[in-house]
Protein backbone atom coordinates (compact mmCIF):
# COMPACT_ATOMS: atom_id res chain seq x y z
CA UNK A 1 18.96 16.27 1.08
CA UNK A 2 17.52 12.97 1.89
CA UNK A 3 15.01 14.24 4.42
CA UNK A 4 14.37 17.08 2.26
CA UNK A 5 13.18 14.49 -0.79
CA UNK A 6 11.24 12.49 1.83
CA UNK A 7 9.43 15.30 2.78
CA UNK A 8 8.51 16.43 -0.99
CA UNK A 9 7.60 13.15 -1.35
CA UNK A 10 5.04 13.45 1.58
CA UNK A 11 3.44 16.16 -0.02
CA UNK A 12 3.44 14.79 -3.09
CA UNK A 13 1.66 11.88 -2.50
CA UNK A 14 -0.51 14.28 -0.20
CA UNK A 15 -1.64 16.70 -3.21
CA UNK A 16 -2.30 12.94 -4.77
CA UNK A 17 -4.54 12.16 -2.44
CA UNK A 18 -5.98 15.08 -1.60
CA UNK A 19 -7.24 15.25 -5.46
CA UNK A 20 -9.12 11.82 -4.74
CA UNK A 21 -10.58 13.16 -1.48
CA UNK A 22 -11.81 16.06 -3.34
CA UNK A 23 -13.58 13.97 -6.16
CA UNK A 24 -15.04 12.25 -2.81
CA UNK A 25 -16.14 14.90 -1.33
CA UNK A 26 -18.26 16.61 -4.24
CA UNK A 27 -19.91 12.92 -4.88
CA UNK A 28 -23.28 13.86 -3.83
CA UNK A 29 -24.12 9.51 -3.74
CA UNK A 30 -21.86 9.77 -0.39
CA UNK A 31 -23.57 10.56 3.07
CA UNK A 32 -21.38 12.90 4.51
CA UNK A 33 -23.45 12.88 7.89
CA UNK A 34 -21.45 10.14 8.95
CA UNK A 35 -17.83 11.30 8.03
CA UNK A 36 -15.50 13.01 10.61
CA UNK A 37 -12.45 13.94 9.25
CA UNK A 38 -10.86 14.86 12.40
CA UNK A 39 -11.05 10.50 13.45
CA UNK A 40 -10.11 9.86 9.55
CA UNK A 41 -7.05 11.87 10.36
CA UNK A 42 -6.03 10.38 13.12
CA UNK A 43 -7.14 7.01 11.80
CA UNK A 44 -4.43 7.41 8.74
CA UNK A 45 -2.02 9.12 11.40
CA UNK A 46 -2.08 5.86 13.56
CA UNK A 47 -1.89 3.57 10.45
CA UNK A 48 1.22 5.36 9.15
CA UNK A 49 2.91 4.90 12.50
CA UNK A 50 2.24 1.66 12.63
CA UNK A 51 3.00 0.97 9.21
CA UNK A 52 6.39 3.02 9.45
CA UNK A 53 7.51 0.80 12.27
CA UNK A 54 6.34 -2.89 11.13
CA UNK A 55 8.79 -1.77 7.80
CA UNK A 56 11.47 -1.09 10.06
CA UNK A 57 10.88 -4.38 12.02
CA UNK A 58 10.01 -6.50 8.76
CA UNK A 59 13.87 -4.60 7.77
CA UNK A 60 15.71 -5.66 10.68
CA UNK A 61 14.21 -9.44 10.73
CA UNK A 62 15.32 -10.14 6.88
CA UNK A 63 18.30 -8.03 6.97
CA UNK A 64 19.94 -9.64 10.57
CA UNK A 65 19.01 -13.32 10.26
CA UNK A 66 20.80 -15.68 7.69
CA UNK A 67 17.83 -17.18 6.58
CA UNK A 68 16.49 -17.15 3.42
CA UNK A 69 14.29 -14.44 2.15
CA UNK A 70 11.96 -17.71 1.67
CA UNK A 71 12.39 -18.73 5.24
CA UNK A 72 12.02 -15.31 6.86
CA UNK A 73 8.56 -14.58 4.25
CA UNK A 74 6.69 -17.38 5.57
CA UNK A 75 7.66 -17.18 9.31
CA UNK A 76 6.53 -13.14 8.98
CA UNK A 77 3.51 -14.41 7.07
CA UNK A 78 2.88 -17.21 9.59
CA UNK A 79 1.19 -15.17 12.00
CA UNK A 80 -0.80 -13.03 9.66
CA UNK A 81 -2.49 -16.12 7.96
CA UNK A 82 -3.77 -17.70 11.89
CA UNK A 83 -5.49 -14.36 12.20
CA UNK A 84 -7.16 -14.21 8.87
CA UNK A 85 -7.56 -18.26 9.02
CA UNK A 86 -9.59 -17.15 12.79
CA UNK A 87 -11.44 -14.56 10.89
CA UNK A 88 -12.65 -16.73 7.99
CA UNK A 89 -13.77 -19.49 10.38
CA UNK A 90 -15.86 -16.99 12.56
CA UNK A 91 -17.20 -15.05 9.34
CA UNK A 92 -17.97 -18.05 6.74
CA UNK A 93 -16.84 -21.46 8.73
CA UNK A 94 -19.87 -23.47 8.29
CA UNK A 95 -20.50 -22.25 4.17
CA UNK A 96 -16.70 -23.01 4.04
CA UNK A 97 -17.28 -26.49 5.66
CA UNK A 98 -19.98 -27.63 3.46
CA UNK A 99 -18.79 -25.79 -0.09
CA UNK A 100 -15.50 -25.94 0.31
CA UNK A 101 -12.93 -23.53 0.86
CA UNK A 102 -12.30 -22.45 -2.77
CA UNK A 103 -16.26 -22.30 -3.42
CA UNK A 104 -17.14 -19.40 -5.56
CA UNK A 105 -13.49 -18.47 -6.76
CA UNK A 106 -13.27 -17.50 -10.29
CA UNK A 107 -9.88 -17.41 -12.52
CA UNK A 108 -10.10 -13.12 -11.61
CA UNK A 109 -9.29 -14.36 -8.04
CA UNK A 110 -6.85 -16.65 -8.98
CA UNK A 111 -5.23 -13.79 -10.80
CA UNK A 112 -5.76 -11.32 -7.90
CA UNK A 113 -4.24 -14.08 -5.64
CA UNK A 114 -1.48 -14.61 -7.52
CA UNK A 115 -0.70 -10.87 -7.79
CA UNK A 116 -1.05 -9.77 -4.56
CA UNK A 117 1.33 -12.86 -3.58
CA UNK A 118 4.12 -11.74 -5.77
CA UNK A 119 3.81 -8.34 -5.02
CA UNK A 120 4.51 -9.56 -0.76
CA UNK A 121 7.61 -11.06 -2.09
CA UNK A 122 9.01 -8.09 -4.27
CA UNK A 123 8.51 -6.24 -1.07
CA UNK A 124 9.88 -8.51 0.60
CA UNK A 125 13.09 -8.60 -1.69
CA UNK A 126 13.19 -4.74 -2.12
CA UNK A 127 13.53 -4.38 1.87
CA UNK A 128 16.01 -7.18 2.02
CA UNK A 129 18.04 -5.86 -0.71
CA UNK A 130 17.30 -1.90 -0.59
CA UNK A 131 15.90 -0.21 2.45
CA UNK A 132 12.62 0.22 3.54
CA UNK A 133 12.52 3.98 2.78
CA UNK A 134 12.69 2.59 -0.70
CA UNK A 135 9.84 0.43 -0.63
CA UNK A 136 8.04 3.60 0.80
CA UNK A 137 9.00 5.82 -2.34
CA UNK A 138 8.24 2.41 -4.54
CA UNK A 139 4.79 2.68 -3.13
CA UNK A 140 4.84 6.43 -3.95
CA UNK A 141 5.62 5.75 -7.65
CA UNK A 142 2.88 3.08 -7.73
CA UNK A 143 0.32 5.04 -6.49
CA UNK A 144 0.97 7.60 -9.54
CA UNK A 145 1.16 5.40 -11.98
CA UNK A 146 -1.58 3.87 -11.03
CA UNK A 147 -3.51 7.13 -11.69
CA UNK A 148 -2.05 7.66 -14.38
CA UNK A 149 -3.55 4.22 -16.43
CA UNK A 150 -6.48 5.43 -14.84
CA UNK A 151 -6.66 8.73 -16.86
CA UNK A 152 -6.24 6.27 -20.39
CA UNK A 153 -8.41 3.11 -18.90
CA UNK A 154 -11.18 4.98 -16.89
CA UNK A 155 -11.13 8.70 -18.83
CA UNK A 156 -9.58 10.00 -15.69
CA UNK A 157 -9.32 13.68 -16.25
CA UNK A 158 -6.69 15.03 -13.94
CA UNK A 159 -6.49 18.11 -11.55
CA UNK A 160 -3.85 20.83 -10.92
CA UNK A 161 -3.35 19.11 -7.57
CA UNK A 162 -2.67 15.66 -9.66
CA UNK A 163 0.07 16.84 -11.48
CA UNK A 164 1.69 18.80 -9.01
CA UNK A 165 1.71 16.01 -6.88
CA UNK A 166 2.97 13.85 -10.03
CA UNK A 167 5.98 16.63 -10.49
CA UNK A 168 6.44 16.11 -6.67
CA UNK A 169 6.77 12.19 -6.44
CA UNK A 170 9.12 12.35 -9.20
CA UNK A 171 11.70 15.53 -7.85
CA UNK A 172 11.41 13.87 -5.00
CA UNK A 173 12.81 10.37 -6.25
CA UNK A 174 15.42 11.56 -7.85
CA UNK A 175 16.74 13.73 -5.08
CA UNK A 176 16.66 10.69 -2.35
CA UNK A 177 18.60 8.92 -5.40
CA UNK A 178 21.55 10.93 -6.23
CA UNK A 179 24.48 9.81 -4.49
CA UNK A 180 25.40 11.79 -1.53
């Protein structure tokens, strides 16, 4: 039953997104000379794979060490921030050498910082504590409700493909969560 729920909740989140793709895809603003959705696909295909297995590595590394979920966040993180610290030297070094590193930041990107920071660390904890198939259907469920503020803060009207993916997110969560 497990599998079975995973796989609604695939194409769940698939109708989801397929709703947004459509709403892309009759935006006349967009140059669709330049699109090819046979590299998109395999562009998402290669980013799922490789997300799939960095949550099963990120798994075993805070669930087989007795470190700290502290400890094991920053030496996960530790890598990360030398390649973005490499990028951000190459990209903006010398405007970051004479402005200042913080130059330009407004309380929005404090707040944005801030967020995105706590939300690492609640995946962090949900893996440590749950599974990482959990964080995946967490994900899921914040996707939709995500669309569905916008539809009361951005008039978001949605589709028959939006609410069947809604219907399938949430059969599918409570099928992976009844107790064998």
């Amino acid at each position: 039953m497990k599998w079975v729920a995973l796989f609604i909740l695939f194409i769940g989140i698939s109708f989801v997104q397929f709703d947004n793709f459509q709403q892309i895809a009759t935006n006349e603003n967009i140059d669709k000379s330049t699109n090819n959705p046979l590299i998109g696909f395999f562009a998402v295909l290669g980013a799922t794979c490789l997300s799939g297995f960095v949550g099963v590595y990120v798994e075993k590394q805070l669930k087989g060490v007795s470190a700290s979920l502290w400890v094991k966040n920053i030496q996960l993180s530790f890598f990360g921030a030398i390649v973005a610290a490499f990028y951000i030297a190459v990209k903006d070094g010398s405007d970051i050498f004479i402005k200042g590193f913080f130059f330009g930041y407004t309380p929005i990107v404090f707040v944005v910082v801030i967020i995105q920071a706590a939300g690492g660390i609640l995946v962090a904890a949900v893996i440590k504590y749950a599974d990482n198939i959990v964080k995946g259907f967490a994900t899921s469920i914040a996707l939709v409700v995500s669309l569905i503020a916008s539809i009361f803060i951005f008039a978001y009207t949605p589709t028959i493909y939006f609410l069947c993916g809604l219907v399938m997110v949430g059969s599918a969560t409570y099928i992976y969560s009844r107790p064998s």
